[in-house]
N, C-alpha and C. Protein backbone atom coordinates (compact mmCIF):
# COMPACT_ATOMS: atom_id res chain seq x y z
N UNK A 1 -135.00 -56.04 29.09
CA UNK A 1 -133.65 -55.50 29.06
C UNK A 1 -133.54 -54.40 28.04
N UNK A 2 -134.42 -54.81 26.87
CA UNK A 2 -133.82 -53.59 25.51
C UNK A 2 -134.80 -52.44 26.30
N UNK A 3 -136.17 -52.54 27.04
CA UNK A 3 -136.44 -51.40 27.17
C UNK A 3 -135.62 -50.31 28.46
N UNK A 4 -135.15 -50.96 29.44
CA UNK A 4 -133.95 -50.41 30.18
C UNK A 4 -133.19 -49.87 29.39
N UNK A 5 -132.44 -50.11 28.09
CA UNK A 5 -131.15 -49.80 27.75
C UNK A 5 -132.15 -48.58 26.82
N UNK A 6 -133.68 -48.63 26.50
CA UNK A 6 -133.58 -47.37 25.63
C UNK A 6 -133.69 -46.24 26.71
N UNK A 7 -134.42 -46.60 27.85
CA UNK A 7 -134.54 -45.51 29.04
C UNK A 7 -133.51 -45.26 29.23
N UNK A 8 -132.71 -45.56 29.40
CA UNK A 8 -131.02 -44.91 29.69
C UNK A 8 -130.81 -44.19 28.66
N UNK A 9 -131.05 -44.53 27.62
CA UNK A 9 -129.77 -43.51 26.50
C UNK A 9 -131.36 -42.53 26.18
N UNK A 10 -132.56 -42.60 26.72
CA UNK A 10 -133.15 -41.40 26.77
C UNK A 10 -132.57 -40.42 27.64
N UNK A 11 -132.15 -41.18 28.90
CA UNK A 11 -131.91 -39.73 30.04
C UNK A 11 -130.58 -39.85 29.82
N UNK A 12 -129.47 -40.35 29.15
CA UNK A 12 -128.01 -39.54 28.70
C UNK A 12 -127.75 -38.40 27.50
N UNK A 13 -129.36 -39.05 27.01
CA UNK A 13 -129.71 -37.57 25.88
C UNK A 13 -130.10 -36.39 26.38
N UNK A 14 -129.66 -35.38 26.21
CA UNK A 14 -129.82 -33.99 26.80
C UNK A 14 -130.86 -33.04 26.12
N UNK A 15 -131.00 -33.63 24.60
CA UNK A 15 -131.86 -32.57 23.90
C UNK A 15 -133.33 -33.29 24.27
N UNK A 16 -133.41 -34.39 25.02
CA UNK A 16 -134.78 -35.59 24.84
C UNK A 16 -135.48 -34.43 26.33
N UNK A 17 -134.58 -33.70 27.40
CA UNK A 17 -135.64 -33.25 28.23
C UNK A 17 -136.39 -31.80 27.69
N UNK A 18 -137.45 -31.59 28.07
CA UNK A 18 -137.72 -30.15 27.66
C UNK A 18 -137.09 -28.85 27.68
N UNK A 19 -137.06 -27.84 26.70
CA UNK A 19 -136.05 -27.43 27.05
C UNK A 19 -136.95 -25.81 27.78
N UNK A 20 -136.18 -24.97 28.19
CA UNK A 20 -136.43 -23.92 29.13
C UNK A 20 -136.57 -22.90 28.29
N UNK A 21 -137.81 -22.12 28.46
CA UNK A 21 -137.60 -20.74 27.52
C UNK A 21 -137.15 -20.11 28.07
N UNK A 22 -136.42 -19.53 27.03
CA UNK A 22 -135.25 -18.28 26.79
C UNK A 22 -135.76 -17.12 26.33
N UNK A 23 -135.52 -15.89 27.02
CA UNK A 23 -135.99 -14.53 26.47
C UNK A 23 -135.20 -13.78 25.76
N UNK A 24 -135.09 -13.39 24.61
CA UNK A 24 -133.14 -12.86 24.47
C UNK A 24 -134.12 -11.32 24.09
N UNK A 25 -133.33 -10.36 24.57
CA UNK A 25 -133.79 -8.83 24.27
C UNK A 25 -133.03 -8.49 22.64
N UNK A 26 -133.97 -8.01 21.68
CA UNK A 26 -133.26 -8.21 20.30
C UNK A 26 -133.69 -6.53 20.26
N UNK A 27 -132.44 -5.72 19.56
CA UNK A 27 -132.43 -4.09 19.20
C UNK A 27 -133.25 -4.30 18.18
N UNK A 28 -133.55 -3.20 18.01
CA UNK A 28 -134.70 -2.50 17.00
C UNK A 28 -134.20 -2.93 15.63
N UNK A 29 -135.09 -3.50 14.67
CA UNK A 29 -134.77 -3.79 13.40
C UNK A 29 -134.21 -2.14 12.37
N UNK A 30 -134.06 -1.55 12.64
CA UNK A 30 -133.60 -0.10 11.87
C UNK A 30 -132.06 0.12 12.42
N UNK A 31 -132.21 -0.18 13.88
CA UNK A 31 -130.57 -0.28 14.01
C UNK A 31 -129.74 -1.02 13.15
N UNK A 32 -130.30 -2.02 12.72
CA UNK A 32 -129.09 -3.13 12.08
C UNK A 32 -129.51 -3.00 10.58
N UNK A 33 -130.52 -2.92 9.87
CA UNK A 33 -130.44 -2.81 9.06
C UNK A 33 -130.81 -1.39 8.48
N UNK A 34 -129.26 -0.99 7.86
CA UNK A 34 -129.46 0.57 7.72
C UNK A 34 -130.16 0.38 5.86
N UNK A 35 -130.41 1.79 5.76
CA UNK A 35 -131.25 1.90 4.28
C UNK A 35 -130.14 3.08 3.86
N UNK A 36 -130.02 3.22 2.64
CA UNK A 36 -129.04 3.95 1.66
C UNK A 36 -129.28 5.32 2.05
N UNK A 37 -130.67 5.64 2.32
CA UNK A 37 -130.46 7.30 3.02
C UNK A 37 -129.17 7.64 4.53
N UNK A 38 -129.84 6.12 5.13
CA UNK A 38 -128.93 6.36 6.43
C UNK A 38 -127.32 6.08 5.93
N UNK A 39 -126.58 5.03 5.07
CA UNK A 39 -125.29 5.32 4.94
C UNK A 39 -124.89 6.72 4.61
N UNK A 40 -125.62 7.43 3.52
CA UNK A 40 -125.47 8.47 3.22
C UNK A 40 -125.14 9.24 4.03
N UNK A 41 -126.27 9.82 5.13
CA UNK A 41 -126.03 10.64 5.94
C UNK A 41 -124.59 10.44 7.04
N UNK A 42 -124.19 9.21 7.36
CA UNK A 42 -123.58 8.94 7.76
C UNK A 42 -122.00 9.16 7.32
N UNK A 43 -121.85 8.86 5.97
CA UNK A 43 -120.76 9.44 5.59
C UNK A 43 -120.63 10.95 5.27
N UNK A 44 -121.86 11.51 4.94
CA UNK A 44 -121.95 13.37 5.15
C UNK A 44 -121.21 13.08 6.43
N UNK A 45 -121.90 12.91 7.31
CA UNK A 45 -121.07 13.25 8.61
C UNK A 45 -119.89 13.20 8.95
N UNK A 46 -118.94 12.55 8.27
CA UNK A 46 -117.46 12.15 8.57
C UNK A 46 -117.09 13.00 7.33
N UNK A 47 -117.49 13.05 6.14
CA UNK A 47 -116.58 14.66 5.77
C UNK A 47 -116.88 15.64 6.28
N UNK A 48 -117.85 15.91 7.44
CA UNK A 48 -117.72 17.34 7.81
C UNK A 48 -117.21 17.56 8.96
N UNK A 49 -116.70 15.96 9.89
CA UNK A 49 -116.25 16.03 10.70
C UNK A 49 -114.32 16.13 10.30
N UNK A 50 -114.44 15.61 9.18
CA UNK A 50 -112.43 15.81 8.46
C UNK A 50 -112.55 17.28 8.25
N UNK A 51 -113.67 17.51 7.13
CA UNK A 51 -113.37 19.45 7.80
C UNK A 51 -113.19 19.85 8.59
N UNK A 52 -114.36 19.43 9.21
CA UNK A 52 -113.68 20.95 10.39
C UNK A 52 -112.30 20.68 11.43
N UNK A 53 -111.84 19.82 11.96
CA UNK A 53 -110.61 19.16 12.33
C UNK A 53 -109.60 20.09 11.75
N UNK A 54 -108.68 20.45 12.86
CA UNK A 54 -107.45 21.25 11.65
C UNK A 54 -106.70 20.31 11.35
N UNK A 55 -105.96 20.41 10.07
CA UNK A 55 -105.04 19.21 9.41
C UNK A 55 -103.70 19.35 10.19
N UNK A 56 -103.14 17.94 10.52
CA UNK A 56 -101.99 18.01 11.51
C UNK A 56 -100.64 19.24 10.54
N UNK A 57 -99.97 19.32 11.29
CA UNK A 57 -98.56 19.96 10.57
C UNK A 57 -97.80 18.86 10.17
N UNK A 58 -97.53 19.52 9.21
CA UNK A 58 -96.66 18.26 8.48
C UNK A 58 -95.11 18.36 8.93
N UNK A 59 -94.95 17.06 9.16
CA UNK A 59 -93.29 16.67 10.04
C UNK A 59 -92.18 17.58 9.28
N UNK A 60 -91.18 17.75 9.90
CA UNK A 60 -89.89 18.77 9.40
C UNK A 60 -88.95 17.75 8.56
N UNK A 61 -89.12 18.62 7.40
CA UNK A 61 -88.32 17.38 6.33
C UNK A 61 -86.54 16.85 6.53
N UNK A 62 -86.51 15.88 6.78
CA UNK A 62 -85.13 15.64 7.43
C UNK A 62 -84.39 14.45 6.53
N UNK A 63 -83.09 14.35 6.33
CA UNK A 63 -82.97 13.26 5.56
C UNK A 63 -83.13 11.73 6.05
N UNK A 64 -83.40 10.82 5.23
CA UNK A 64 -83.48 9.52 5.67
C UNK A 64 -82.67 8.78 5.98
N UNK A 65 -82.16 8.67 6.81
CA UNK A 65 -81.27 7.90 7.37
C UNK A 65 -81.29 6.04 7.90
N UNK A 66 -80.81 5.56 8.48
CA UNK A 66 -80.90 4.29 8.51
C UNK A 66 -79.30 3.50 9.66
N UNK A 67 -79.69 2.58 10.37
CA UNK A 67 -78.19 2.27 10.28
C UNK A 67 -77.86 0.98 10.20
N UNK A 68 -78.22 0.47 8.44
CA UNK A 68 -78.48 -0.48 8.41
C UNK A 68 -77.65 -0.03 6.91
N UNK A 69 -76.78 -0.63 6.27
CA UNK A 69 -75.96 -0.59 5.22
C UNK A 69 -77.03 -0.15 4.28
N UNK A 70 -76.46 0.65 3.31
CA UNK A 70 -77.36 1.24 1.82
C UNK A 70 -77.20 -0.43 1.08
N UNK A 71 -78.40 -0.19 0.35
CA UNK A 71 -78.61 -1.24 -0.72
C UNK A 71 -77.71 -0.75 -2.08
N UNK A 72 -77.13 -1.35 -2.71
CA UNK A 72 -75.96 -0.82 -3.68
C UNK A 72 -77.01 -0.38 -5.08
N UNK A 73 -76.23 1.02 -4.83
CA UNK A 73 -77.18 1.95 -6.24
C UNK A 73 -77.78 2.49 -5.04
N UNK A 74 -78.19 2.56 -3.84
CA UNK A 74 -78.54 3.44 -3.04
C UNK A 74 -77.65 4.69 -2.64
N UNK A 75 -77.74 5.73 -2.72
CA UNK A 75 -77.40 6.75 -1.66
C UNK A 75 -77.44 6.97 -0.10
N UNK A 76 -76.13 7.18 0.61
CA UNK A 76 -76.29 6.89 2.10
C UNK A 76 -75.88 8.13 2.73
N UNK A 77 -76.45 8.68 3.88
CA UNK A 77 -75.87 10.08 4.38
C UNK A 77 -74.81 9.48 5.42
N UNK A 78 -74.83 8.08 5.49
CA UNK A 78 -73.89 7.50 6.84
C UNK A 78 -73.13 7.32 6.37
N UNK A 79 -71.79 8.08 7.34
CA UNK A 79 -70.38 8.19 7.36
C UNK A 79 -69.53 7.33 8.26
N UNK A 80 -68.58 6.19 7.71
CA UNK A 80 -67.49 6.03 8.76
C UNK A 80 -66.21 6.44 8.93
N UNK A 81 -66.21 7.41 9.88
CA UNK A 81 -64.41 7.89 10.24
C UNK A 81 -64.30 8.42 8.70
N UNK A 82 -65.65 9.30 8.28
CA UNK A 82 -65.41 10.13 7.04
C UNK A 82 -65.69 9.21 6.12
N UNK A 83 -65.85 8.03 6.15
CA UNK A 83 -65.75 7.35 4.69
C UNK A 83 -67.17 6.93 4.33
N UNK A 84 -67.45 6.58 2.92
CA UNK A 84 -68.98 6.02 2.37
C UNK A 84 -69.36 4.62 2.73
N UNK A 85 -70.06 3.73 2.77
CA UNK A 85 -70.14 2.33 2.66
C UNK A 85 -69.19 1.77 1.76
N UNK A 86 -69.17 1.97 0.20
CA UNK A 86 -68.53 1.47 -0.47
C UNK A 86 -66.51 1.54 -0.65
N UNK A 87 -66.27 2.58 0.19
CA UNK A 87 -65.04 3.17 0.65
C UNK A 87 -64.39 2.25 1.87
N UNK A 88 -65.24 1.73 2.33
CA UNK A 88 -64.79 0.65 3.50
C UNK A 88 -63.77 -0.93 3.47
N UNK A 89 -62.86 -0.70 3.71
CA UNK A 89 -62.21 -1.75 3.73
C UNK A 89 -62.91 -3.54 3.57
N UNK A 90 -62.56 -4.11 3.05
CA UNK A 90 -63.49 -5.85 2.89
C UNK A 90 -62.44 -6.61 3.94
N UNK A 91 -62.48 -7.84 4.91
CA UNK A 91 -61.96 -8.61 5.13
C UNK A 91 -62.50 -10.00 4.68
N UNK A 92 -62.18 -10.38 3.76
CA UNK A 92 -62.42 -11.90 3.26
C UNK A 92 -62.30 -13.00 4.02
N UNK A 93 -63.29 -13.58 5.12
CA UNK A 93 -62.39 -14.32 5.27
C UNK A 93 -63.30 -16.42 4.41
N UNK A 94 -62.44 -16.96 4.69
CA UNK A 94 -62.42 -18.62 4.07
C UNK A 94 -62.11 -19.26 5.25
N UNK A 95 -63.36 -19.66 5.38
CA UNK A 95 -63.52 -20.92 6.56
C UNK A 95 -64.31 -22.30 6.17
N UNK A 96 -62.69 -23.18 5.97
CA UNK A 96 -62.67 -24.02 5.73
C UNK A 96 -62.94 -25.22 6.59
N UNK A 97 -63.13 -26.46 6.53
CA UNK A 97 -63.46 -27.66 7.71
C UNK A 97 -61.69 -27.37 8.06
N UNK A 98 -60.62 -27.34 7.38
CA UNK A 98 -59.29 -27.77 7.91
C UNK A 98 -58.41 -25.73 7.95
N UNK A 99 -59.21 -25.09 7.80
CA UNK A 99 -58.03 -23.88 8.11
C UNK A 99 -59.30 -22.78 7.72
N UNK A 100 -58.57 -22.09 7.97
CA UNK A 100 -59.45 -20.50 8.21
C UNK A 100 -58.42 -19.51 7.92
N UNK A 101 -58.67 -18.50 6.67
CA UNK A 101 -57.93 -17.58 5.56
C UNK A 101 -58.40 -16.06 5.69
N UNK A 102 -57.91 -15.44 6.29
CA UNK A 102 -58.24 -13.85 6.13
C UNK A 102 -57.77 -13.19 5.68
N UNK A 103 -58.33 -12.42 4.69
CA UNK A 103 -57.48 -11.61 4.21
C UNK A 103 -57.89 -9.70 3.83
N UNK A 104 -57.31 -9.16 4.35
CA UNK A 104 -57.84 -8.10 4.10
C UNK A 104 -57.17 -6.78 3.24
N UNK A 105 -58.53 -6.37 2.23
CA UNK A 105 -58.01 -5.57 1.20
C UNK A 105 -58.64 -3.95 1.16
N UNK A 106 -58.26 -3.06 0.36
CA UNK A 106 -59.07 -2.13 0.16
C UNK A 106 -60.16 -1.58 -0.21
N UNK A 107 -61.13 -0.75 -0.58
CA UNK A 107 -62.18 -0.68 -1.50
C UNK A 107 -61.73 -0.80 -3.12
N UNK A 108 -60.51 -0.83 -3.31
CA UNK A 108 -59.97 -0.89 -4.69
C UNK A 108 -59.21 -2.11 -4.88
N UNK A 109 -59.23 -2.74 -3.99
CA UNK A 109 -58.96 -4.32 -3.78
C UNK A 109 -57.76 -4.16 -3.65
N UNK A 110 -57.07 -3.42 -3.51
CA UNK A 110 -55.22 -3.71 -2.69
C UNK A 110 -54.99 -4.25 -1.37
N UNK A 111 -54.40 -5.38 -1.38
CA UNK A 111 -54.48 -5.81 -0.61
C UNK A 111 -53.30 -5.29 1.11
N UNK A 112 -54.19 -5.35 1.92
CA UNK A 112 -53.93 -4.55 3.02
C UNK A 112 -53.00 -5.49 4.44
N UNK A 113 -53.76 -6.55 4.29
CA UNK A 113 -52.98 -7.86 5.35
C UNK A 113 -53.92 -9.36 5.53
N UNK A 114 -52.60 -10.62 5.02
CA UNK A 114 -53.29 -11.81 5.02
C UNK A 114 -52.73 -12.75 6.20
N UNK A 115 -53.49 -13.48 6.72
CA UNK A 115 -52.99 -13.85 7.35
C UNK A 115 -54.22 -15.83 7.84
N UNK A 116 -53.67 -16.75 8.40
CA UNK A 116 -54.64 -18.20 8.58
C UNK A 116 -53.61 -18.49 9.39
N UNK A 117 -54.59 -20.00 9.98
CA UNK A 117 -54.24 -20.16 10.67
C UNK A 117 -52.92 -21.11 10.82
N UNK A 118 -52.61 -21.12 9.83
CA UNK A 118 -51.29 -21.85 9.92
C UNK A 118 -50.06 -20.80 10.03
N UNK A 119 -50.08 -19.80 9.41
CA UNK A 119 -49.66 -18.78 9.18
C UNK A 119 -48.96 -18.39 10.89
N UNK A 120 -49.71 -18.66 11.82
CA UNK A 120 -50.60 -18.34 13.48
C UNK A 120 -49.41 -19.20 13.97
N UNK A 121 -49.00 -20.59 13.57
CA UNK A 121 -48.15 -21.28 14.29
C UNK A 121 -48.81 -22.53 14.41
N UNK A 122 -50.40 -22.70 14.05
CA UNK A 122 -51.33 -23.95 14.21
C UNK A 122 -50.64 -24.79 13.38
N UNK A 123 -50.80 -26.31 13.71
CA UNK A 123 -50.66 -27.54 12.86
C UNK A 123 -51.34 -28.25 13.11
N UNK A 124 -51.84 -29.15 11.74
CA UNK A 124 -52.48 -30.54 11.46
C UNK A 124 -54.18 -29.64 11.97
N UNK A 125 -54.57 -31.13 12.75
CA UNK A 125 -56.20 -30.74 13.24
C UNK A 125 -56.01 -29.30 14.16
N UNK A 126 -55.50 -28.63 14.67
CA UNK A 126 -55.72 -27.59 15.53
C UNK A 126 -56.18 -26.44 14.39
N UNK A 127 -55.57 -26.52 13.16
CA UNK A 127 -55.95 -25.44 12.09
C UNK A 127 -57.50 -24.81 12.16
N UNK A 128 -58.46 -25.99 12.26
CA UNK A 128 -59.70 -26.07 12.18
C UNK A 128 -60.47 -26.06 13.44
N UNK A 129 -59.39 -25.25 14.21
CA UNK A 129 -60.66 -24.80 14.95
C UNK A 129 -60.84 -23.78 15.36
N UNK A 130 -61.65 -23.37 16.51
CA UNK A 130 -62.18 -22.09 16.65
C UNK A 130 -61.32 -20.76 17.20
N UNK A 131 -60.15 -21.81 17.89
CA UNK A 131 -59.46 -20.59 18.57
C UNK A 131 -58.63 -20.01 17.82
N UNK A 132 -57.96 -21.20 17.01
CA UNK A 132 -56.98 -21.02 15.78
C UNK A 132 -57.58 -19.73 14.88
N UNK A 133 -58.92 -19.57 14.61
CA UNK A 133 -59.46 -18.95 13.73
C UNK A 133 -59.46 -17.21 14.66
N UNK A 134 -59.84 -17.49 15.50
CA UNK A 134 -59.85 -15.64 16.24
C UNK A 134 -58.23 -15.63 16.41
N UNK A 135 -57.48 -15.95 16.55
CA UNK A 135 -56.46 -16.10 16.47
C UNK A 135 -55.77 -15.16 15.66
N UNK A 136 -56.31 -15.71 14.85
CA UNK A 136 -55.89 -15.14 12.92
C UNK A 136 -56.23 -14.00 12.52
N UNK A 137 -57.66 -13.84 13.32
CA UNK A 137 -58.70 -12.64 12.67
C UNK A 137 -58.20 -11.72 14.03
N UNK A 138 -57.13 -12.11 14.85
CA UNK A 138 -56.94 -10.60 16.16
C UNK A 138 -55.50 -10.59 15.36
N UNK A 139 -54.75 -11.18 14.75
CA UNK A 139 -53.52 -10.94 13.96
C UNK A 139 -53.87 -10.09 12.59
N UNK A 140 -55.01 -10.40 12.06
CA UNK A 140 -55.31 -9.54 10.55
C UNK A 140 -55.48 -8.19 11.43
N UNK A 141 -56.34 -8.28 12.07
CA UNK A 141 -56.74 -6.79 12.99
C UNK A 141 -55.45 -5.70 12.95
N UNK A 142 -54.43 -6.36 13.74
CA UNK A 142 -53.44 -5.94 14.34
C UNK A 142 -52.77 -5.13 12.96
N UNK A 143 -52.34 -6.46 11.95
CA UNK A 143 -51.91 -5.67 10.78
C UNK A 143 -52.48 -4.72 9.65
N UNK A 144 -53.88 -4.89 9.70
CA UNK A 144 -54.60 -3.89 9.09
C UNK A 144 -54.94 -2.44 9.71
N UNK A 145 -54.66 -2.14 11.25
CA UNK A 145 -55.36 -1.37 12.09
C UNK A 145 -53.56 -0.62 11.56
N UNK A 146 -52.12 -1.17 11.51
CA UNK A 146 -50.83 -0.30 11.56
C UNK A 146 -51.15 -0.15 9.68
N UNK A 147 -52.10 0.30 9.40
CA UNK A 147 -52.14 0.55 7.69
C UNK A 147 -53.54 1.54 7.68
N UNK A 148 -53.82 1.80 9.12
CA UNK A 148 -55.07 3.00 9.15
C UNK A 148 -56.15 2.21 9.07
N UNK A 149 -56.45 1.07 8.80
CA UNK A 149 -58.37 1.09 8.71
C UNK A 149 -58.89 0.72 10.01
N UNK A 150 -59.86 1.66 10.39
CA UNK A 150 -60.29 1.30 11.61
C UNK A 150 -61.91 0.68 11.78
N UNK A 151 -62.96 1.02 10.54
CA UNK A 151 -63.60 -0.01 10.17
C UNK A 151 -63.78 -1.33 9.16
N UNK A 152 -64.99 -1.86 8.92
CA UNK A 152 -64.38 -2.76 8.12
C UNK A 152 -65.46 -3.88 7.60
N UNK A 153 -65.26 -4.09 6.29
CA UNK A 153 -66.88 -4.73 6.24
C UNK A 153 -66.37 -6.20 5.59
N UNK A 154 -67.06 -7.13 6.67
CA UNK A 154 -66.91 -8.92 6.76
C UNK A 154 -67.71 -9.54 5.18
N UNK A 155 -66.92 -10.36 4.65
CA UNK A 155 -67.72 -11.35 3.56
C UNK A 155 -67.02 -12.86 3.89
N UNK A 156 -67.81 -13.80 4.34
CA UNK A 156 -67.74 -15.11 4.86
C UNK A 156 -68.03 -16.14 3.72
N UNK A 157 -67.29 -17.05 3.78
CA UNK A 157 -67.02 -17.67 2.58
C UNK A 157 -66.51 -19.59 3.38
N UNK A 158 -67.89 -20.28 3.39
CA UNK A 158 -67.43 -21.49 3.66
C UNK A 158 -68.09 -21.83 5.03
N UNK A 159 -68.14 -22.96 5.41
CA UNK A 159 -68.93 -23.34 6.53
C UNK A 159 -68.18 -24.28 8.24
N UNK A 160 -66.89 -23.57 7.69
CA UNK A 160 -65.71 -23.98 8.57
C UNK A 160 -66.51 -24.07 10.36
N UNK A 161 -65.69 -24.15 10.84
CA UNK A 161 -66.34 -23.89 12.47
C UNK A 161 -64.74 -22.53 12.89
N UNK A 162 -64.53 -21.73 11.92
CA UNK A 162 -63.96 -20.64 12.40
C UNK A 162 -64.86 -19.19 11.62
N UNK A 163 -65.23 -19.51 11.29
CA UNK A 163 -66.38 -18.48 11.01
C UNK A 163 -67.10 -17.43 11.45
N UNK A 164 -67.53 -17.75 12.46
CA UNK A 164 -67.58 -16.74 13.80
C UNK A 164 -66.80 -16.29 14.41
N UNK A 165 -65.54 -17.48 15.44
CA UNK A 165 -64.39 -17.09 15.86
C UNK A 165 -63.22 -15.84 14.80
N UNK A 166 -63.51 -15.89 13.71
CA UNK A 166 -62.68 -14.77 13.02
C UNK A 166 -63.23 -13.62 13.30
N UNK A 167 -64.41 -13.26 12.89
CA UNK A 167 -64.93 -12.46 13.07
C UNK A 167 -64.60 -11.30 14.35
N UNK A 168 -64.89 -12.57 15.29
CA UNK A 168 -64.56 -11.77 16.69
C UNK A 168 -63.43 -11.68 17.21
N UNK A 169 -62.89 -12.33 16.60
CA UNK A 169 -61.20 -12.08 16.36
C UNK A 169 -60.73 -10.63 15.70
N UNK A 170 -61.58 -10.33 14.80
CA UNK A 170 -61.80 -9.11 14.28
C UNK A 170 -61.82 -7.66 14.93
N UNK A 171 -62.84 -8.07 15.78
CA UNK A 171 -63.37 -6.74 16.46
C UNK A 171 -62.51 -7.14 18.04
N UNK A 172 -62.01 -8.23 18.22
CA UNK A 172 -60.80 -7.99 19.47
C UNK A 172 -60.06 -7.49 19.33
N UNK A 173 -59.24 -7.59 18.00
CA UNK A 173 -57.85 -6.58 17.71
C UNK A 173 -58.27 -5.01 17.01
N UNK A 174 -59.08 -4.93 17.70
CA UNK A 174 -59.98 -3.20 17.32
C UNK A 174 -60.19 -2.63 16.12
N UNK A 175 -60.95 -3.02 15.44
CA UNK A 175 -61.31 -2.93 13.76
C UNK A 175 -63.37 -2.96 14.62
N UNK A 176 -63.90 -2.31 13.83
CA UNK A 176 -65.50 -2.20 14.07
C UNK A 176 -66.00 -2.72 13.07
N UNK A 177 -66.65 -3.86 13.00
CA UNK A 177 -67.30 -4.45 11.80
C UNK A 177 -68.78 -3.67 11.61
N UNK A 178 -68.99 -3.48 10.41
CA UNK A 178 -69.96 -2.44 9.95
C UNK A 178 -70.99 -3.57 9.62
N UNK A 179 -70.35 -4.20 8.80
CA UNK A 179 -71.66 -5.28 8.06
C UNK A 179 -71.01 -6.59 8.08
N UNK A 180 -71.54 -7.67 7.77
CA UNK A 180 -70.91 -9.37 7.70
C UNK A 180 -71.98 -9.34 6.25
N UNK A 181 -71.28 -10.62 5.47
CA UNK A 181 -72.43 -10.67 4.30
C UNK A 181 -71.64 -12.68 4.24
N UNK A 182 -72.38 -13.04 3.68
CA UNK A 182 -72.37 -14.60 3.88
C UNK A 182 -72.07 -14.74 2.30
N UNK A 183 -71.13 -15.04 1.44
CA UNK A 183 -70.93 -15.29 0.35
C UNK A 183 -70.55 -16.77 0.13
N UNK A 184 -70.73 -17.54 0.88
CA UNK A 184 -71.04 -18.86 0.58
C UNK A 184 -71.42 -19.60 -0.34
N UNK A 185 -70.89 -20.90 -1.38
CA UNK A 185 -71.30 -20.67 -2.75
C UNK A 185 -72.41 -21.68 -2.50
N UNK A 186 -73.69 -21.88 -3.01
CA UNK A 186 -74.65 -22.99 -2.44
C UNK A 186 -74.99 -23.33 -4.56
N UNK A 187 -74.30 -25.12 -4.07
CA UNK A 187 -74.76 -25.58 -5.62
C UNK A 187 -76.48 -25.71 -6.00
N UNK A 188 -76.74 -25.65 -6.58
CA UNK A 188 -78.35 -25.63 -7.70
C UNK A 188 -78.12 -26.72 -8.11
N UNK A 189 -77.69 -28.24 -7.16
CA UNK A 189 -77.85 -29.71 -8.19
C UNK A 189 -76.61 -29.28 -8.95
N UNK A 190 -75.47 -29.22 -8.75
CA UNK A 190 -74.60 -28.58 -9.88
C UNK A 190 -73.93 -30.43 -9.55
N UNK A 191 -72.27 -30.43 -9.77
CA UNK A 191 -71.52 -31.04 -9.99
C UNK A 191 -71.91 -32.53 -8.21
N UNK A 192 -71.72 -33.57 -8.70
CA UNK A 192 -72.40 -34.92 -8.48
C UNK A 192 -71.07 -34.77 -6.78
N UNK A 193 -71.45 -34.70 -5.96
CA UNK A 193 -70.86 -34.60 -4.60
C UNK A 193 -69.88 -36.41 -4.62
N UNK A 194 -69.23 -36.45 -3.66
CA UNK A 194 -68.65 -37.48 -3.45
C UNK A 194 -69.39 -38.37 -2.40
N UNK A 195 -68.45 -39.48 -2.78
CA UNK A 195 -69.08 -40.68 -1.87
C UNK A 195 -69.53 -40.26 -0.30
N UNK A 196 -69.40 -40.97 0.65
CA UNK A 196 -69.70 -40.75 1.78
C UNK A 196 -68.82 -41.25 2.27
N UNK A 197 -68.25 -41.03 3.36
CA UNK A 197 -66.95 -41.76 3.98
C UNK A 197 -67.49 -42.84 5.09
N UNK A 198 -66.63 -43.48 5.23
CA UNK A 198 -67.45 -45.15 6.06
C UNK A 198 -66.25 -44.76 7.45
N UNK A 199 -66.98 -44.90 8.49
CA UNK A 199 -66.40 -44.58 9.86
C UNK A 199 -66.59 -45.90 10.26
């Protein structure tokens, strides 16, 4: 029996039959291994091939542009409706779990038109939600657009579920949002959170 079981795991072994010669065609040993004369010459050859090559023309100097907001302390050639980045109206808004707060001011912080959703006619749980919130942000529109600003740059503040809905509440009552910036305050382990509520 043990000599059956070694004849078997001879012929399930693959390296145990003979194996077949192989011819492999191998390049010339000078091809592959070059000697310091041959790098040499070789790189002669590629500076005389960058010589003689004419050098491209160099591109027509144009300013840099972008349309992606300047980084502050940057210089921007982009104009809205005449004005700079920093010249642009802010709409604040505060989106809260229970209400959603917009408010919109100047580049000198005067304030231009506030308006939430209670403000809107919402009560209790309807405050907090999404429609309540565009709601608010096509009413700020309305009153900021009869005071001239026709763009307008978003800072979001809070993790409400009107957050978005303002926004586009925003650009329904015809105001063009330039930029959104997320000013959300996120604690570092700061002050000890509250219990958990028992459902």
């Amino acid at each position: 029996m043990q000599v059956v079981r070694n004849a078997g795991s001879w012929i399930l072994r693959p390296w145990a039959w003979p194996r077949a010669i192989r011819v492999v065609a191998r390049a010339p040993a000078p091809t592959i291994h070059t000697g310091d004369h041959q790098l040499q010459d070789a790189a002669a050859k590629q500076e005389v091939e960058k010589t003689a090559a004419p050098a491209p023309a160099p591109a027509p100097s144009r300013s840099i542009s972008s349309i992606y907001p300047p980084i502050p302390g940057q210089e921007s050639s982009l104009r809205w409706a005449g004005k700079k980045f920093e010249e642009i109206p802010i709409a604040h808004i505060k989106a809260s779990y229970n209400n959603t707060q917009i408010q919109v001011v100047s580049s000198m912080n005067q304030p231009l038109a506030r308006t939430s959703c209670g403000t809107e006619g919402f009560r209790n749980a309807k405050k907090g939600t999404g429609i309540a919130a565009q709601t608010a942000g096509i009413a700020a529109a309305a009153k900021a657009a009869r005071k001239g600003v026709t763009h307008i740059r978003v800072v979001v503040k809070g993790l409400g579920p009107g957050r978005l809905s303002a926004i586009k509440g925003l650009t329904m009552g015809g105001l063009e949002v330039i930029s959104i910036t997320d000013n959300t305050p996120i604690p570092h382990n700061g002050c000890r959170p509250r219990k958990a509520r028992r459902l």
